[in-house]
N, C-alpha and C. Protein backbone atom coordinates (compact mmCIF):
# COMPACT_ATOMS: atom_id res chain seq x y z
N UNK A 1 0.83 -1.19 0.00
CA UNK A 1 0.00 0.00 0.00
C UNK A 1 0.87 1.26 0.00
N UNK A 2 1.74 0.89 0.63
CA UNK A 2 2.72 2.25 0.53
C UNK A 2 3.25 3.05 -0.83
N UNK A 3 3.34 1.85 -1.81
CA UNK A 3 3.80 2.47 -3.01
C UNK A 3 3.02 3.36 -3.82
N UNK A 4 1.85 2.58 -3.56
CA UNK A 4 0.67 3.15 -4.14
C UNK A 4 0.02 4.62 -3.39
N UNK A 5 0.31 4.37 -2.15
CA UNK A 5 -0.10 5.97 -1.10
C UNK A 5 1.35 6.75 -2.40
N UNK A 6 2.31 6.46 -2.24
CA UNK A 6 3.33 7.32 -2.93
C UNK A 6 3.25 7.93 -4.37
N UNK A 7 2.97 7.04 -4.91
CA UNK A 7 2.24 7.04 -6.28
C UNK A 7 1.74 8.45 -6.74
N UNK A 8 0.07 7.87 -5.51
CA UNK A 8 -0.63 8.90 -5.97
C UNK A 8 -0.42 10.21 -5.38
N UNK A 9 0.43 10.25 -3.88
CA UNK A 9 0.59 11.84 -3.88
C UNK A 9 1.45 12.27 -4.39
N UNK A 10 2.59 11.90 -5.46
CA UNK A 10 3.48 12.22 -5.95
C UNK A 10 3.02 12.86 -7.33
N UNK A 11 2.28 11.96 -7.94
CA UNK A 11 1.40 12.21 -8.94
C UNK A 11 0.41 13.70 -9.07
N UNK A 12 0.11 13.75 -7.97
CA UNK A 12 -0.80 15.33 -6.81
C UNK A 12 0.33 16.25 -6.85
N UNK A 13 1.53 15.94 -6.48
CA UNK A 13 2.17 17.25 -6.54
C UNK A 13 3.15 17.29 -7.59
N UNK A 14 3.14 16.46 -8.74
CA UNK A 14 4.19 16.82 -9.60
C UNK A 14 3.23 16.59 -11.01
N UNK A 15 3.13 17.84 -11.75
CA UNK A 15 2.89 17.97 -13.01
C UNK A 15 3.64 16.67 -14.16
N UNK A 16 4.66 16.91 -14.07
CA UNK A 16 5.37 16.34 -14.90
C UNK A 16 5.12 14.90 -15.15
N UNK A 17 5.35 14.12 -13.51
CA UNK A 17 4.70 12.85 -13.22
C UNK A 17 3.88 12.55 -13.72
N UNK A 18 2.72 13.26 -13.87
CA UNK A 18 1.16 13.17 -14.04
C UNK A 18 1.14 13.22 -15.43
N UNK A 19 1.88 13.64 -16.07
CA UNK A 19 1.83 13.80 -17.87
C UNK A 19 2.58 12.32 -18.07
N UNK A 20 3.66 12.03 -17.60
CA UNK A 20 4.54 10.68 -18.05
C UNK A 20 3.46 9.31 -17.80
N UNK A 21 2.56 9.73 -16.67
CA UNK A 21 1.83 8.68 -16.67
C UNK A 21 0.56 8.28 -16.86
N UNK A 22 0.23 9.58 -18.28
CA UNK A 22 -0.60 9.74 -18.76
C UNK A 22 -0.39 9.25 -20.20
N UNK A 23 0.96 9.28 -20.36
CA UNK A 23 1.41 8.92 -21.99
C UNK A 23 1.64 7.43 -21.76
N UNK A 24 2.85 7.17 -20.68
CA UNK A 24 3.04 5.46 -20.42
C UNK A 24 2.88 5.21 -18.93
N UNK A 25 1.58 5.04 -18.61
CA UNK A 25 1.45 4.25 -17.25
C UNK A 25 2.08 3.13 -16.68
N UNK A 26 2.40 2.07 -17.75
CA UNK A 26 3.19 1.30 -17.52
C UNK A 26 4.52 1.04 -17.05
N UNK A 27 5.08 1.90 -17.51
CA UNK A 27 6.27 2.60 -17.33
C UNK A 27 6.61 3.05 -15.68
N UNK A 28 5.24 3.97 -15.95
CA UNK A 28 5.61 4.99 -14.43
C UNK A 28 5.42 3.87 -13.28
N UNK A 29 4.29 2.37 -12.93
CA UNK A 29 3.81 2.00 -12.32
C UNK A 29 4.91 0.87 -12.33
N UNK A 30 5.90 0.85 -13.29
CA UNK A 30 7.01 -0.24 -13.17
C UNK A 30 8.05 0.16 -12.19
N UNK A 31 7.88 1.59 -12.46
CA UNK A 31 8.70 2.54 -11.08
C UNK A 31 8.38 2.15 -10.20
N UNK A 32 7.16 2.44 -9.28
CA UNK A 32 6.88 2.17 -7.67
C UNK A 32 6.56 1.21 -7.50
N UNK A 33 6.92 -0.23 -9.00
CA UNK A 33 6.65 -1.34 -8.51
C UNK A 33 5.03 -2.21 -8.06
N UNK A 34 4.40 -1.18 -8.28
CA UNK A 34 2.91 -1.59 -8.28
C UNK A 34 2.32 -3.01 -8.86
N UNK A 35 1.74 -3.67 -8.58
CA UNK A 35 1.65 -4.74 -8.77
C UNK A 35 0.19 -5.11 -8.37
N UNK A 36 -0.95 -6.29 -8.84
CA UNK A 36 -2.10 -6.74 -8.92
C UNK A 36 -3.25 -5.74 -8.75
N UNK A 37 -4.12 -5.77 -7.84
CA UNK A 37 -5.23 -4.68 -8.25
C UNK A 37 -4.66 -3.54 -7.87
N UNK A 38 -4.01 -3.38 -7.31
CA UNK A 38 -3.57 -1.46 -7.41
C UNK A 38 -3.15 -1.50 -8.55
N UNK A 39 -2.16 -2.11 -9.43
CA UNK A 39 -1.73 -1.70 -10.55
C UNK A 39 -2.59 -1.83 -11.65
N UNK A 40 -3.79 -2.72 -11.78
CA UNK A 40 -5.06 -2.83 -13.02
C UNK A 40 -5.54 -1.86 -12.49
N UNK A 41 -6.03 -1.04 -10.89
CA UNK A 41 -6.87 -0.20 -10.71
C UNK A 41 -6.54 1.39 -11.60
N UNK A 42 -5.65 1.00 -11.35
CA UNK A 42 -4.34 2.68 -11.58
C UNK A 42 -4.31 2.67 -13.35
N UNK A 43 -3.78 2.00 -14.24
CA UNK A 43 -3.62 1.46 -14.80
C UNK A 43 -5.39 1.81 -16.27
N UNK A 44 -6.46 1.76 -15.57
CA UNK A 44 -7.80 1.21 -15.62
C UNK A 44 -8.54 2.84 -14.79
N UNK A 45 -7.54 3.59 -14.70
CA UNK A 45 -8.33 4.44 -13.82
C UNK A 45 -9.34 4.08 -13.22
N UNK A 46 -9.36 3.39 -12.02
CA UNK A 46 -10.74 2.56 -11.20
C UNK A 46 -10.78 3.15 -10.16
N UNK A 47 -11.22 4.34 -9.93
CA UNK A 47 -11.30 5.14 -8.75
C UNK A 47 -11.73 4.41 -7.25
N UNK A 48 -12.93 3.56 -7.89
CA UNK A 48 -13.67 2.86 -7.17
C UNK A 48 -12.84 1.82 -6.84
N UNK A 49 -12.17 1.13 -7.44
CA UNK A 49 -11.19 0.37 -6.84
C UNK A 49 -10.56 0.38 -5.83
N UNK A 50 -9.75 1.59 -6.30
CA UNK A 50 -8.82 1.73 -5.30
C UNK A 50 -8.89 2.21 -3.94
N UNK A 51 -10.44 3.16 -3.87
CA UNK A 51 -10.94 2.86 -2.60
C UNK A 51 -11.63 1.68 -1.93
N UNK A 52 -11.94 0.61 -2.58
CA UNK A 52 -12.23 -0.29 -1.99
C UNK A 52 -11.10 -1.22 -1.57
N UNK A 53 -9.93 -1.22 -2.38
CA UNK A 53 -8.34 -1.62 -2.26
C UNK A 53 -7.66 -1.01 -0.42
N UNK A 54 -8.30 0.42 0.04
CA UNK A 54 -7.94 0.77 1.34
C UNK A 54 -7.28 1.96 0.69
N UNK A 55 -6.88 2.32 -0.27
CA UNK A 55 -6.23 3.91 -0.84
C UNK A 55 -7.09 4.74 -0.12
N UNK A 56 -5.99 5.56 0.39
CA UNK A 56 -6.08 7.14 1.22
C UNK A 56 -7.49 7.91 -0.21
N UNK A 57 -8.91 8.03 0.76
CA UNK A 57 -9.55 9.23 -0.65
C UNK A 57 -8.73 10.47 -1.17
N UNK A 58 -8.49 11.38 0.35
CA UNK A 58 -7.63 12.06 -0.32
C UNK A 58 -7.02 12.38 -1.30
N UNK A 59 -6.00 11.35 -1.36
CA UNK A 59 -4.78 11.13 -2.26
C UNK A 59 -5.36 10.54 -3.69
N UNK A 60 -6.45 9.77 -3.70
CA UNK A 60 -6.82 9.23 -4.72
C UNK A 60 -7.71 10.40 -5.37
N UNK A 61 -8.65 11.35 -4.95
CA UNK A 61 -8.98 12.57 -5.27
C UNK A 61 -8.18 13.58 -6.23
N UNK A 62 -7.25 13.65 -5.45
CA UNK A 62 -6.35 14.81 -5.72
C UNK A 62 -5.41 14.43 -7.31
N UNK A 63 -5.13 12.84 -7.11
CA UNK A 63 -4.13 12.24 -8.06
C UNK A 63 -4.74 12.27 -9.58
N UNK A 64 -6.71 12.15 -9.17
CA UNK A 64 -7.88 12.07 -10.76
C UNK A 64 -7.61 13.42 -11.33
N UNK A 65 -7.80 14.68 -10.06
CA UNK A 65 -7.90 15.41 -10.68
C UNK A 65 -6.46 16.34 -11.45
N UNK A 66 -5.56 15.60 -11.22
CA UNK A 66 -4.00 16.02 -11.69
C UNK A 66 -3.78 15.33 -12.97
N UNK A 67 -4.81 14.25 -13.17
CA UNK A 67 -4.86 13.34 -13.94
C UNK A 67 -5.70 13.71 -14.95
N UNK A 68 -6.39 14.97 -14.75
CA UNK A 68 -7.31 15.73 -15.80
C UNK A 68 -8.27 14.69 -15.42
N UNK A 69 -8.96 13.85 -14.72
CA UNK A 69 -10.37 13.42 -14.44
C UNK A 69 -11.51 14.71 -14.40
N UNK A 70 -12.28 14.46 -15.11
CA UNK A 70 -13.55 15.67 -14.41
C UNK A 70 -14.05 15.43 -12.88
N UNK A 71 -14.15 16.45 -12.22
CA UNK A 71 -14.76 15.72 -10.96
C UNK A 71 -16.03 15.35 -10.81
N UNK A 72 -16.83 15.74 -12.02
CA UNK A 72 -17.52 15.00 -12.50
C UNK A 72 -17.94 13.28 -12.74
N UNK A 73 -16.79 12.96 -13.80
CA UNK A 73 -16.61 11.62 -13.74
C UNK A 73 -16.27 11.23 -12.64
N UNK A 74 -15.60 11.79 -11.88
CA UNK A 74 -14.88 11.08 -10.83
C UNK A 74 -15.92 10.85 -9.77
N UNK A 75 -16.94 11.78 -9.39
CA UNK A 75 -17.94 11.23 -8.26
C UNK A 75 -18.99 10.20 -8.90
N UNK A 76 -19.06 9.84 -10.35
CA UNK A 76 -19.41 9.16 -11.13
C UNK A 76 -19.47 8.00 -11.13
N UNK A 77 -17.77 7.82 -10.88
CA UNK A 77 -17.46 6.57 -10.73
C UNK A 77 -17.61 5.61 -9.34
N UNK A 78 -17.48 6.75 -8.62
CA UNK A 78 -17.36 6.44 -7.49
C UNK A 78 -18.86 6.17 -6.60
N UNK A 79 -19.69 6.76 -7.37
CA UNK A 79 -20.99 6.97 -6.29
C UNK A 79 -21.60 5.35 -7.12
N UNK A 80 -21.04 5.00 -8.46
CA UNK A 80 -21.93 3.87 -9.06
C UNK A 80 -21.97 2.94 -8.20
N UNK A 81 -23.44 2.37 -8.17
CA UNK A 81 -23.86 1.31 -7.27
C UNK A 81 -24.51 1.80 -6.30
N UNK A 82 -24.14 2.46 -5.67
CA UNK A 82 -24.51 3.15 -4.47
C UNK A 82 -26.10 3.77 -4.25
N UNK A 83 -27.05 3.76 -3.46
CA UNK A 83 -28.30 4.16 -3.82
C UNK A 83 -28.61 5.35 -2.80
């Protein structure tokens, strides 16, 4: 979980990050080593995932919208199912 807490606030505060792993995710997620559903969640942009995975909201918030997510989509994704 740690890599993935790192991930995404790194992702939150660095522009640059957020573009490299917008072009090759694969790449960037070979960096922190990410591995099974954090890495399909991330990977799959699965917002919902990754809070059900135990990811900080926060951090997973902050990382969509660095990620150019609408926050739109993003409560979207997140509220599906939910009644």
């Amino acid at each position: 979980m740690y890599s993935l807490h790192k991930l995404l606030w790194e992702i939150r505060k660095d522009p640059d990050l957020a573009k490299r792993f917008r072009s090759t995710p694969s790449l960037v997620l070979d960096e922190y080593s990410l591995e099974g559903d954090a890495r399909e969640a991330m990977l799959t942009l699965d917002f919902k995932k990754l809070h059900e995975i135990g990811a900080n909201p926060y951090l997973i918030y902050f990382c969509a919208l660095q990620l150019q997510v609408s926050r739109e989509s993003y409560y979207e994704q997140i509220r599906e199912g939910k009644n």
